[in-house]
N, C-alpha and C. Protein backbone atom coordinates (compact mmCIF):
# COMPACT_ATOMS: atom_id res chain seq x y z
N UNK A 1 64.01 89.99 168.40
CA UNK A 1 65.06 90.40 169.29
C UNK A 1 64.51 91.37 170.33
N UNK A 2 63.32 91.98 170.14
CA UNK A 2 62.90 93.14 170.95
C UNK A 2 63.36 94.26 171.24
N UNK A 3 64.54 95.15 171.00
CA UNK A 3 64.72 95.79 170.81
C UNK A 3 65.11 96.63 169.47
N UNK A 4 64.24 98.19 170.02
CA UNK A 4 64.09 99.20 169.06
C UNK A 4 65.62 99.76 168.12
N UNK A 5 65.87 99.76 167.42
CA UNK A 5 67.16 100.46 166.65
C UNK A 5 66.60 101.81 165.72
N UNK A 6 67.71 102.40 165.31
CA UNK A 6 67.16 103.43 164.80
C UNK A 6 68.27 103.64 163.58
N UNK A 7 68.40 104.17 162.41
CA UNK A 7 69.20 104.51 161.85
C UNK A 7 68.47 105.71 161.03
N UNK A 8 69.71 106.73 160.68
CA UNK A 8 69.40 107.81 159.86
C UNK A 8 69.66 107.80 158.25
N UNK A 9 69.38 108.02 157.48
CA UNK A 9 69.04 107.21 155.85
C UNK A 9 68.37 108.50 155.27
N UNK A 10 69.86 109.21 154.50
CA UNK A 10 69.62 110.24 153.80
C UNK A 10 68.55 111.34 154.44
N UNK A 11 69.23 111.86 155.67
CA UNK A 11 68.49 112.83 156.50
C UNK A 11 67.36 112.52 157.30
N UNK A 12 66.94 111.29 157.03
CA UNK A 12 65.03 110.93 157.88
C UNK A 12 65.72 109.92 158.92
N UNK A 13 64.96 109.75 159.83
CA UNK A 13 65.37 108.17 160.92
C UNK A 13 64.15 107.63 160.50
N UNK A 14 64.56 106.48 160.60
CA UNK A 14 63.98 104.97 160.09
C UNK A 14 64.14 104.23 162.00
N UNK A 15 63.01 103.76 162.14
CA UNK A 15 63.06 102.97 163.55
C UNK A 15 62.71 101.35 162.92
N UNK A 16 63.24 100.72 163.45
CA UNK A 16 63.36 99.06 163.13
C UNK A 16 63.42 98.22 164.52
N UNK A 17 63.35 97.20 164.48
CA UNK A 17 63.21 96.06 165.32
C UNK A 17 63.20 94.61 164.39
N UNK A 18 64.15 94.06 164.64
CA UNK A 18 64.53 93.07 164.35
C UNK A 18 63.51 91.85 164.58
N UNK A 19 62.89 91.48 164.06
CA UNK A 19 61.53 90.20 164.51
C UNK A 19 62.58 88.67 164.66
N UNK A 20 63.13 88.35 163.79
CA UNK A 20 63.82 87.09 163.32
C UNK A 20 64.80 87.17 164.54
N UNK A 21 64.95 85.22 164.34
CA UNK A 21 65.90 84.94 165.67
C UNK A 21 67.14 84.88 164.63
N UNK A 22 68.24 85.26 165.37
CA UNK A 22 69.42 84.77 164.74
C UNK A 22 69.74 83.41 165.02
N UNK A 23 70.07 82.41 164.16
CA UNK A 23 70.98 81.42 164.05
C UNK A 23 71.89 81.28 164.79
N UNK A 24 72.69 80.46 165.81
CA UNK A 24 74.07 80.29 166.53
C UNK A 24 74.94 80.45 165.46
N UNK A 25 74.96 80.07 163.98
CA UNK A 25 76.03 80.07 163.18
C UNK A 25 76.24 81.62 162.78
N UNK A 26 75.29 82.40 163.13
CA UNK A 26 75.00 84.45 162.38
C UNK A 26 75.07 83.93 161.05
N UNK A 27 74.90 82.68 160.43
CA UNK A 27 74.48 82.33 158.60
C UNK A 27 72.97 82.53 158.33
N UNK A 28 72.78 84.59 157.62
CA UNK A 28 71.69 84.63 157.37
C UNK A 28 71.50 85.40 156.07
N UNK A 29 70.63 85.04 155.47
CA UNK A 29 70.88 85.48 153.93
C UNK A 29 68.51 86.51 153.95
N UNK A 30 68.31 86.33 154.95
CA UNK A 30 66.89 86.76 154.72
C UNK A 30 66.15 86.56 156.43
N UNK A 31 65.98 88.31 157.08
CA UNK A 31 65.69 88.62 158.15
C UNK A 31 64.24 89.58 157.77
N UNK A 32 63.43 89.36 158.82
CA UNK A 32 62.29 89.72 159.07
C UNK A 32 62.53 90.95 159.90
N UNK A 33 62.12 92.57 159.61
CA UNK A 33 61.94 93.27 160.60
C UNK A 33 60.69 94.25 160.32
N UNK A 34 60.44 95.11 161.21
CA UNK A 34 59.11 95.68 161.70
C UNK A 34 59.85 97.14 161.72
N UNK A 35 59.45 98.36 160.04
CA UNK A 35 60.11 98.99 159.79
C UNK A 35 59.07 99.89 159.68
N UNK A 36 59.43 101.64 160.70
CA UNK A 36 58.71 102.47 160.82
C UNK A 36 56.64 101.96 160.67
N UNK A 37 56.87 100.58 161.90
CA UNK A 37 55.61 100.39 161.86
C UNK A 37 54.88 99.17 160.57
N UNK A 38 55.70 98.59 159.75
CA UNK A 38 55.01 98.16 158.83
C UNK A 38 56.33 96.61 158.36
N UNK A 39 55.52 95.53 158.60
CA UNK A 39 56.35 94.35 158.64
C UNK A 39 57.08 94.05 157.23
N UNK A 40 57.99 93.87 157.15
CA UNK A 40 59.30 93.88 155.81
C UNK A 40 60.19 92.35 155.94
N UNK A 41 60.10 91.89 154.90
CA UNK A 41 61.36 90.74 154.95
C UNK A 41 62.36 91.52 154.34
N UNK A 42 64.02 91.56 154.64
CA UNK A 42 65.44 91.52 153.74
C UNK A 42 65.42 90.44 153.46
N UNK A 43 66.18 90.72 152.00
CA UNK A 43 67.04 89.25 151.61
C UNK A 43 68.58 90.15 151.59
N UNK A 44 69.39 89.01 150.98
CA UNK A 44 70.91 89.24 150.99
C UNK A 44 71.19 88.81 149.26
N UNK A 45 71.31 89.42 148.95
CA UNK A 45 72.19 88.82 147.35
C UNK A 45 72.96 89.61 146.81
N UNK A 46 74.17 88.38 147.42
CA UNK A 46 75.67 88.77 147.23
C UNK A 46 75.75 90.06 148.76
N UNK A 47 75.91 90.86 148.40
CA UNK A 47 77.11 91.73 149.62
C UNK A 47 75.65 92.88 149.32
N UNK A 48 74.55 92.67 148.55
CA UNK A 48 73.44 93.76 148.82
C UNK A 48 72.51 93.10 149.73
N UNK A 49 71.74 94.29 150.40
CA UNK A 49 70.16 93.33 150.86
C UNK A 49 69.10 94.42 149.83
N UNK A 50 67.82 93.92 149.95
CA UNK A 50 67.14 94.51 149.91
C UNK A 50 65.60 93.80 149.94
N UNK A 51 64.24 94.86 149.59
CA UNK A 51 63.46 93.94 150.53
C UNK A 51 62.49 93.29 149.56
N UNK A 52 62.11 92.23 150.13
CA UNK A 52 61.37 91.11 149.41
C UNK A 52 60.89 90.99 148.24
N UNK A 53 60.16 91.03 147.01
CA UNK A 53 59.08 91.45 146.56
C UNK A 53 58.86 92.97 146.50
N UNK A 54 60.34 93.76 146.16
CA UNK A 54 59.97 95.00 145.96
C UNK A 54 61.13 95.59 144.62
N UNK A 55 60.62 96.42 144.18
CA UNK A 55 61.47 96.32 142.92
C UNK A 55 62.05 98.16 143.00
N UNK A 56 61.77 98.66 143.66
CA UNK A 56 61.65 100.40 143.72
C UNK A 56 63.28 100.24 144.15
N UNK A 57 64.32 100.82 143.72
CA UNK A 57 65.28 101.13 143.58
C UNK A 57 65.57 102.11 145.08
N UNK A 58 64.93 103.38 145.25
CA UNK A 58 65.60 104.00 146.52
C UNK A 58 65.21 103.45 147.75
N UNK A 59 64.04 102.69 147.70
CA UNK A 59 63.43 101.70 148.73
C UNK A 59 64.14 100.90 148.84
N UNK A 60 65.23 100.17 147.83
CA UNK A 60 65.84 98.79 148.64
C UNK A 60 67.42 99.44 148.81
N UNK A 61 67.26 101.10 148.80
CA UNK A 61 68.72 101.58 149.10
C UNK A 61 68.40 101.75 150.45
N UNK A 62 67.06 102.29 150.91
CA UNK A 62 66.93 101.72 152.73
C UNK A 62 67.22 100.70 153.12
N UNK A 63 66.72 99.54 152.57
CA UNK A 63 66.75 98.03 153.06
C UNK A 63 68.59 97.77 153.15
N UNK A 64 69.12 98.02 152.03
CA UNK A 64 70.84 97.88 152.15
C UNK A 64 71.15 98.14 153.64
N UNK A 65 70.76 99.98 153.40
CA UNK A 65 71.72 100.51 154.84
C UNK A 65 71.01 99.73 156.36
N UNK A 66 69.98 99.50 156.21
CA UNK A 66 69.60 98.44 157.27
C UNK A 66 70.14 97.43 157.64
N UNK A 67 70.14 96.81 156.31
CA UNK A 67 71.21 95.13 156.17
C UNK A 67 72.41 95.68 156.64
N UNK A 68 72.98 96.21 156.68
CA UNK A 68 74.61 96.28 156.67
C UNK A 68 74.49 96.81 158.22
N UNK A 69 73.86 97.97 158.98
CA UNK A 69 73.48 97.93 160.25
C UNK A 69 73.03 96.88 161.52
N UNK A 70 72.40 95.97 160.49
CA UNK A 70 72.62 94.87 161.11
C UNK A 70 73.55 93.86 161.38
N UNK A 71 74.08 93.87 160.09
CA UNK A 71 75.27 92.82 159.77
C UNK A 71 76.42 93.32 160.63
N UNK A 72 76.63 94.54 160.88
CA UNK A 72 77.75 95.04 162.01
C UNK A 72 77.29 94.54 163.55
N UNK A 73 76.37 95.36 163.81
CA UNK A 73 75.92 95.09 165.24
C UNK A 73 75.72 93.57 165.53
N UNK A 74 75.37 93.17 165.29
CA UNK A 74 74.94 91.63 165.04
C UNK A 74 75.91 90.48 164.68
N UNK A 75 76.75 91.11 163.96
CA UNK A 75 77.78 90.32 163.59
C UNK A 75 77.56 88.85 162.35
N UNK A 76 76.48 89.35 162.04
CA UNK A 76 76.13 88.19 160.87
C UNK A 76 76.99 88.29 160.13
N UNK A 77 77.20 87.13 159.21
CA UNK A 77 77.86 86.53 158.44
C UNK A 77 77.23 86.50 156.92
């Protein structure tokens, strides 16, 4: 998408950029972004996201508030 976003996540900012194209339908269950510098897939399962191949609990409480930042602005589905 090329543009920079930013969100704040328990006092720190987190900078992101969205890599993945959205779909015409916004039906996306697993987005690619480029997080404080270091490339990350989300998934979606159920009404959580979190990120790929990672099992650390406060790490995929970033990935959530990301997902859901996206899912507003963006309007995914």
């Amino acid at each position: 998408m090329g543009q920079l976003l930013r969100i704040n996540f328990e006092n720190k900012d987190y900078t992101f950029k969205l890599l993945s194209t959205l779909p015409n339908d916004r039906k996306v269950n697993e987005l690619e972004l480029l997080v404080a510098g270091e490339q990350q897939v989300i998934e979606r399962n159920a009404d959580k996201w979190s990120f790929k191949d990672n099992t650390d609990a406060e790490f995929n409480r970033l990935a959530d508030a990301i997902g859901k930042a996206i899912t507003l602005r963006f309007r995914i589905i």
